[in-house]
Protein backbone atom coordinates (compact mmCIF):
# COMPACT_ATOMS: atom_id res chain seq x y z
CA UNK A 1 64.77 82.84 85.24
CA UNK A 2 65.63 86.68 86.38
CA UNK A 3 65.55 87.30 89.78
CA UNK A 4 65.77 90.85 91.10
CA UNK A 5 67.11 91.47 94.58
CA UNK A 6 64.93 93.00 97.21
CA UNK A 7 66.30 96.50 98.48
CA UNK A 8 67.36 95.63 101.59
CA UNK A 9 69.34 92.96 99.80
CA UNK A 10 71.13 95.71 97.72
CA UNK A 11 71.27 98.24 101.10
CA UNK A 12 73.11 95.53 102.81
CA UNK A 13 75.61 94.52 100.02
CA UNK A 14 76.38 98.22 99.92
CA UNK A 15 76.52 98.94 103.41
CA UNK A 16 79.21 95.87 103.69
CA UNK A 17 81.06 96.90 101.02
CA UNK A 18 81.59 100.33 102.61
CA UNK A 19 82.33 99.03 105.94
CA UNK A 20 84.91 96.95 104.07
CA UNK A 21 86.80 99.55 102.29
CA UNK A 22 86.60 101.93 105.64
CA UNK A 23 87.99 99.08 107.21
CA UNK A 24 91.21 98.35 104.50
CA UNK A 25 91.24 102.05 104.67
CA UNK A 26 92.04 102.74 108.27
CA UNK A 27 94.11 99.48 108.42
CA UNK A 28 96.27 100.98 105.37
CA UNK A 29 96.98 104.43 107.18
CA UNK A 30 97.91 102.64 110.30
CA UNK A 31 100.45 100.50 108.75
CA UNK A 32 101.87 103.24 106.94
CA UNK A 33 102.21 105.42 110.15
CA UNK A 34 104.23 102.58 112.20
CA UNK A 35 106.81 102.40 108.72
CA UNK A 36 107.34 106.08 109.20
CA UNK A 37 110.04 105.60 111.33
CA UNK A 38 111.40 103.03 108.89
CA UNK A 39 111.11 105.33 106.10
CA UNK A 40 112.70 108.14 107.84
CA UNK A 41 115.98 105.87 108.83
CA UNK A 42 116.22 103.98 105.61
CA UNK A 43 115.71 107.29 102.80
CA UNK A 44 117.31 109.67 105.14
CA UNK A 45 114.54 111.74 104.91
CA UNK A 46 113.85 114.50 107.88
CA UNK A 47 110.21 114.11 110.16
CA UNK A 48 108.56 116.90 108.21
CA UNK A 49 109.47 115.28 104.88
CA UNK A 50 107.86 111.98 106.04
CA UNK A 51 104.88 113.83 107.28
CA UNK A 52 104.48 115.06 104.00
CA UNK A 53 104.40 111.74 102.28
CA UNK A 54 102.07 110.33 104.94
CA UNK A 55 99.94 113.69 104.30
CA UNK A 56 99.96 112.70 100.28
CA UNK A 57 99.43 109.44 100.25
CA UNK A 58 96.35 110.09 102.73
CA UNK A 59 95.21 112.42 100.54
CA UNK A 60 95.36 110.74 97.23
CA UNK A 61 93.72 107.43 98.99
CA UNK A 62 90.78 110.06 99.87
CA UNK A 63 90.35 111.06 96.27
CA UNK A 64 90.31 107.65 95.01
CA UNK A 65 87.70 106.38 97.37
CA UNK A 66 84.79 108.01 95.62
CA UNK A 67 86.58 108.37 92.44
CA UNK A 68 86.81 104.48 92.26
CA UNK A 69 83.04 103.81 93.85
């Protein structure tokens, strides 16, 4: 039998899945700012060059968030 979910149903599947991704999201950038020093000993890289990465990769995730919703 076919069963259609209620809209509050749907609102709060969405609303989890959204807190979910913020969630990996923020826990993504702050990994990837505590490696910075990391990545600035091991490539030899200067600050401003790391900053840049961090800058990109920030960026990019951005784009892909809605890109990939």
């Amino acid at each position: 039998m076919l069963t259609i979910a209620s809209p509050a149903k749907k609102r709060n599947a969405m609303l989890l899945a959204l807190l979910i991704g913020a969630f990996t999201m923020l826990l993504t950038e702050t990994f990837f700012n505590n490696a910075l020093p990391t990545i600035i000993s091991q490539y030899g890289v200067s600050q401003s060059t790391a900053q840049w990465v961090s800058t990109g990769y920030q960026l990019v995730a951005g784009l892909m968030i809605p890109l990939s919703a």
